[in-house]
C-alpha atoms as a PDB file:
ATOM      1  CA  UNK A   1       0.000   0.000   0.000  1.00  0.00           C
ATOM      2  CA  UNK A   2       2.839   2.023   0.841  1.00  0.00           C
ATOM      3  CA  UNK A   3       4.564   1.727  -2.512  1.00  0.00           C
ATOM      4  CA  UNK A   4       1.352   2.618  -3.903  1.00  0.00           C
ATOM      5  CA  UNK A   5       1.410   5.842  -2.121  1.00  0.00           C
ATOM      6  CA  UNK A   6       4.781   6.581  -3.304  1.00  0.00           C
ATOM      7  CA  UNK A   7       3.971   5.849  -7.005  1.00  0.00           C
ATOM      8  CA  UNK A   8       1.095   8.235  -6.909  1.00  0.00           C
ATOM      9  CA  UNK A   9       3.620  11.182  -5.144  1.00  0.00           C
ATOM     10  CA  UNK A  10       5.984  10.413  -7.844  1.00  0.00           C
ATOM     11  CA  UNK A  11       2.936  11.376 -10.275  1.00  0.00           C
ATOM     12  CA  UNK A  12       1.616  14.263  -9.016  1.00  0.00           C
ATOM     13  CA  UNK A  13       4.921  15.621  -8.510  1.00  0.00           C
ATOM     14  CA  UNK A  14       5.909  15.916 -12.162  1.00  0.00           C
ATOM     15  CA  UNK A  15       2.435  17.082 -13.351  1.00  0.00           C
ATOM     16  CA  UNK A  16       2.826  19.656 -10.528  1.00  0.00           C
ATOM     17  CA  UNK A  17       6.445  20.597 -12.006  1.00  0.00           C
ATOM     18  CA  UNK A  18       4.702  20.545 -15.733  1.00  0.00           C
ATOM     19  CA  UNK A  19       2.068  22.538 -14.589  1.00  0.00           C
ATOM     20  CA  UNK A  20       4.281  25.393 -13.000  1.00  0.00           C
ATOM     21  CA  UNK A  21       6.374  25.306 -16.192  1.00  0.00           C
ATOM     22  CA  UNK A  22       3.957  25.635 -18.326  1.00  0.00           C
ATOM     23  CA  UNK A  23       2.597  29.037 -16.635  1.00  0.00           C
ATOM     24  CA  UNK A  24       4.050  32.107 -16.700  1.00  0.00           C
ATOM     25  CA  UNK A  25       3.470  35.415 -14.452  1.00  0.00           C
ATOM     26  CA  UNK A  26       3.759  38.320 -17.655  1.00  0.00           C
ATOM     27  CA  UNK A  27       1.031  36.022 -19.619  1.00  0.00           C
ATOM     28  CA  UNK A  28       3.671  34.426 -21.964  1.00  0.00           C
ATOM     29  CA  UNK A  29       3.617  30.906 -20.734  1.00  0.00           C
ATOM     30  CA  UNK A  30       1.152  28.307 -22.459  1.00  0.00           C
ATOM     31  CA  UNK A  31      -1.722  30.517 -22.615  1.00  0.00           C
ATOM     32  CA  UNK A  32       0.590  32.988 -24.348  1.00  0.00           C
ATOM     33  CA  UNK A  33       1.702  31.066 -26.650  1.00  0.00           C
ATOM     34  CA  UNK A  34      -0.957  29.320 -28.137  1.00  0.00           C
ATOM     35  CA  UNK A  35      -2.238  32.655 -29.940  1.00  0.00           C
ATOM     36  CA  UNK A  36      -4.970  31.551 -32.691  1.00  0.00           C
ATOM     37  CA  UNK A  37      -4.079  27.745 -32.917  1.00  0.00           C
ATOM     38  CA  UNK A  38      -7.067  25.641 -32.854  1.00  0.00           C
ATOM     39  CA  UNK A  39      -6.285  24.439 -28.942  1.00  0.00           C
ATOM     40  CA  UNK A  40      -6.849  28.120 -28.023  1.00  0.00           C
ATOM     41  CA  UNK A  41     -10.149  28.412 -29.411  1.00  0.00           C
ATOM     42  CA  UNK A  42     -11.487  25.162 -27.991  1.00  0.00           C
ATOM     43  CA  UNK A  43     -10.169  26.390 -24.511  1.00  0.00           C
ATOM     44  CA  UNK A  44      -9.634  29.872 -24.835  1.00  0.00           C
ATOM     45  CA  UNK A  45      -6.287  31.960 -23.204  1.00  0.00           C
ATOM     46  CA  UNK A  46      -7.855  32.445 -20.103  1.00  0.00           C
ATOM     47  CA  UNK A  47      -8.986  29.974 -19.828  1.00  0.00           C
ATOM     48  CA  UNK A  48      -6.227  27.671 -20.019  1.00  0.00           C
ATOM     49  CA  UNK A  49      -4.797  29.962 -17.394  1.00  0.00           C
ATOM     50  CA  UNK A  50      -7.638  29.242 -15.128  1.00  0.00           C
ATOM     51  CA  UNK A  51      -6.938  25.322 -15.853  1.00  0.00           C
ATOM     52  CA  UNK A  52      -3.582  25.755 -14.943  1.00  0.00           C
ATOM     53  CA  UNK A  53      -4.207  27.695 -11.997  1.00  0.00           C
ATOM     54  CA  UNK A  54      -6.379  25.067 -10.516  1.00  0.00           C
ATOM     55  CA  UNK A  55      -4.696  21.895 -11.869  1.00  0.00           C
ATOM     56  CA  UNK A  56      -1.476  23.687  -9.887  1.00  0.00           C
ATOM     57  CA  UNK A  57      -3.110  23.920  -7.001  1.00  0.00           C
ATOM     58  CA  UNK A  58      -4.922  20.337  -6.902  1.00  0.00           C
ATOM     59  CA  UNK A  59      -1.658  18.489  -7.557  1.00  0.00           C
ATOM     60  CA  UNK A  60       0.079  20.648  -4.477  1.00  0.00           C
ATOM     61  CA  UNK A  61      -2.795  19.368  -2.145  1.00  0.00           C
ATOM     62  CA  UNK A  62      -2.484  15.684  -3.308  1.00  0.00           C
ATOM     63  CA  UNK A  63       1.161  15.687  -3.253  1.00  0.00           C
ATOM     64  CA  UNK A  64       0.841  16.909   0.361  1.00  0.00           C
ATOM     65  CA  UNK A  65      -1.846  14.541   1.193  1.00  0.00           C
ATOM     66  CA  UNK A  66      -0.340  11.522  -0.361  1.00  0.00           C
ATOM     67  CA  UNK A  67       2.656  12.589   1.590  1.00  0.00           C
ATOM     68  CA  UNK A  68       0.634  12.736   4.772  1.00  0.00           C
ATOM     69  CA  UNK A  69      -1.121   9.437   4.075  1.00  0.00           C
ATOM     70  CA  UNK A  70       2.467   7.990   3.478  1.00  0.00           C
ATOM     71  CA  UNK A  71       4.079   9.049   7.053  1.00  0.00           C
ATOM     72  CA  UNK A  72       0.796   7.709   8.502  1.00  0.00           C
ATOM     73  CA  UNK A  73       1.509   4.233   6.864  1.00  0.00           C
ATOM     74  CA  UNK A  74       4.630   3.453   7.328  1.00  0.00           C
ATOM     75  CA  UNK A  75       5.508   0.066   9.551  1.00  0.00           C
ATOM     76  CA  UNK A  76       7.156   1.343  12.295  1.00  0.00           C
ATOM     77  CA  UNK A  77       7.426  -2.041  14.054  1.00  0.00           C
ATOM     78  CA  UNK A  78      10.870  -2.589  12.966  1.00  0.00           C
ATOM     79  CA  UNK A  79      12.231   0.322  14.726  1.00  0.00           C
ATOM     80  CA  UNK A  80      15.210  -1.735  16.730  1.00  0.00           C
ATOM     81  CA  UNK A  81      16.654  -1.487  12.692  1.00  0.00           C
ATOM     82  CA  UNK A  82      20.129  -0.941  12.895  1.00  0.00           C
ATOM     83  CA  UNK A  83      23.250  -0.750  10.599  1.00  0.00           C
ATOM     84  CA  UNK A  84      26.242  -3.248  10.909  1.00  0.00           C
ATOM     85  CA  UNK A  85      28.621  -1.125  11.803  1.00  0.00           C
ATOM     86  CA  UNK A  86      26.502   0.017  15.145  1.00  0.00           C
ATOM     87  CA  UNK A  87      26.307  -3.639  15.988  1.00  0.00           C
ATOM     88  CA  UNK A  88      29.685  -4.455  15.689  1.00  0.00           C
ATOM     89  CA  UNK A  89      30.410  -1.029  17.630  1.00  0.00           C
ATOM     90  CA  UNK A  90      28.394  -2.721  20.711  1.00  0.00           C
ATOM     91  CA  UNK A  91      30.192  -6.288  20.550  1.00  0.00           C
ATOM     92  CA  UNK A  92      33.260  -4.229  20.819  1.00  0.00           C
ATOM     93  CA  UNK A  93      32.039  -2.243  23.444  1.00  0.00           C
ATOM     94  CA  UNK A  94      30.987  -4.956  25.715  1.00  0.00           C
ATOM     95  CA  UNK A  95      33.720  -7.157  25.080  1.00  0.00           C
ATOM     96  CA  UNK A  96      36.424  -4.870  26.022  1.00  0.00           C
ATOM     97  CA  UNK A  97      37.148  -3.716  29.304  1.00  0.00           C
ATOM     98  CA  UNK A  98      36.701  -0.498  30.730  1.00  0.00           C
ATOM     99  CA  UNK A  99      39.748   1.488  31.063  1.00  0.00           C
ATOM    100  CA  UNK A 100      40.757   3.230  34.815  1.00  0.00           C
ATOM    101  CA  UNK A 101      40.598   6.448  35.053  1.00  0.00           C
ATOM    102  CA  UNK A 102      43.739   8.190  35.751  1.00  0.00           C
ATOM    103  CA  UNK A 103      43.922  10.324  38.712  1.00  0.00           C
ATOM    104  CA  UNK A 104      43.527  13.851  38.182  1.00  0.00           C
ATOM    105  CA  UNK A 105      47.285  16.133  38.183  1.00  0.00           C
ATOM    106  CA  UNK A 106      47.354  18.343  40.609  1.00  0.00           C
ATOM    107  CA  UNK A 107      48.773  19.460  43.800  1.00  0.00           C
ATOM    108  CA  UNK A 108      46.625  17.160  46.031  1.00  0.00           C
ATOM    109  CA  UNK A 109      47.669  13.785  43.515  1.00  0.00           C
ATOM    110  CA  UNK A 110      49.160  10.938  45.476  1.00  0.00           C
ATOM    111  CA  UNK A 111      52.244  10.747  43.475  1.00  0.00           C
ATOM    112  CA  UNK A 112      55.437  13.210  43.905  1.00  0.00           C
ATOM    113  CA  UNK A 113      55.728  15.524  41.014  1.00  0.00           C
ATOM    114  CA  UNK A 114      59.715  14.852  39.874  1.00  0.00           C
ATOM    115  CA  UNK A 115      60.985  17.975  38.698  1.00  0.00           C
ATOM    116  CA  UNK A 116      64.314  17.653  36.339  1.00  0.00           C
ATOM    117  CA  UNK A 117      66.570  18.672  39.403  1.00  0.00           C
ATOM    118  CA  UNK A 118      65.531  15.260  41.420  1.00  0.00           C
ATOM    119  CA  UNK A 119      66.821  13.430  38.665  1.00  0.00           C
ATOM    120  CA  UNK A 120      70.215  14.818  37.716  1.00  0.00           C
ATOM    121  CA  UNK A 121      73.513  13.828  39.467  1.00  0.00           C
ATOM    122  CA  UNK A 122      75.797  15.376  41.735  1.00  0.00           C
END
């Protein structure tokens, strides 16, 4: 059903692109350009600008909606999916051991601070 979905957004979405290409703001997109031809008097300039208008509009909302009803449809019961590298990442991690933590440097650290006078010789 899913695939289904996808199909039809996969549709809609290039007559939605045709559509927008195929208008133009200044008047000069199909309904420009049709003039006198016989396609223009069946339909008309305006409207074929009308048509395009609308058709524009109807493919935006089922490109949304078919979007929508995708998300909605999705099996989400395999949502423990994982890739192999993130399993192998936590068979390393349990198998190895944790390292210590070293203790911090400072002046109250357990062990003397040598400076390079205490080691030279007299």
């Amino acid at each position: 059903m899913t695939t289904l979905i996808i199909v039809l957004i996969l549709i809609a979405s290039v007559l939605l692109v045709m559509a927008v290409l195929a208008q133009n703001s200044k008047g000069s997109g199909l309904a420009g350009g049709l003039g006198n031809s016989a396609a223009s008097q069946i339909m008309g300039a305006k409207r074929t600008t009308d048509f395009l208008e609308k058709a524009t509009g109807v493919l935006a909302f089922c490109v949304l909606g078919f979007s929508l009803m995708a998300n909605i449809l999705i099996d989400r019961s395999n949502q423990d999916a994982s890739s192999p590298n993130i399993e192998a990442a936590k068979k390393k991690q349990l198998t190895q051991p944790k390292p210590q933590q070293a203790p911090p440097l400072g002046l109250d650290s357990a062990a003397p601070v040598q400076t390079p006078a205490d080691t030279t010789k007299k």
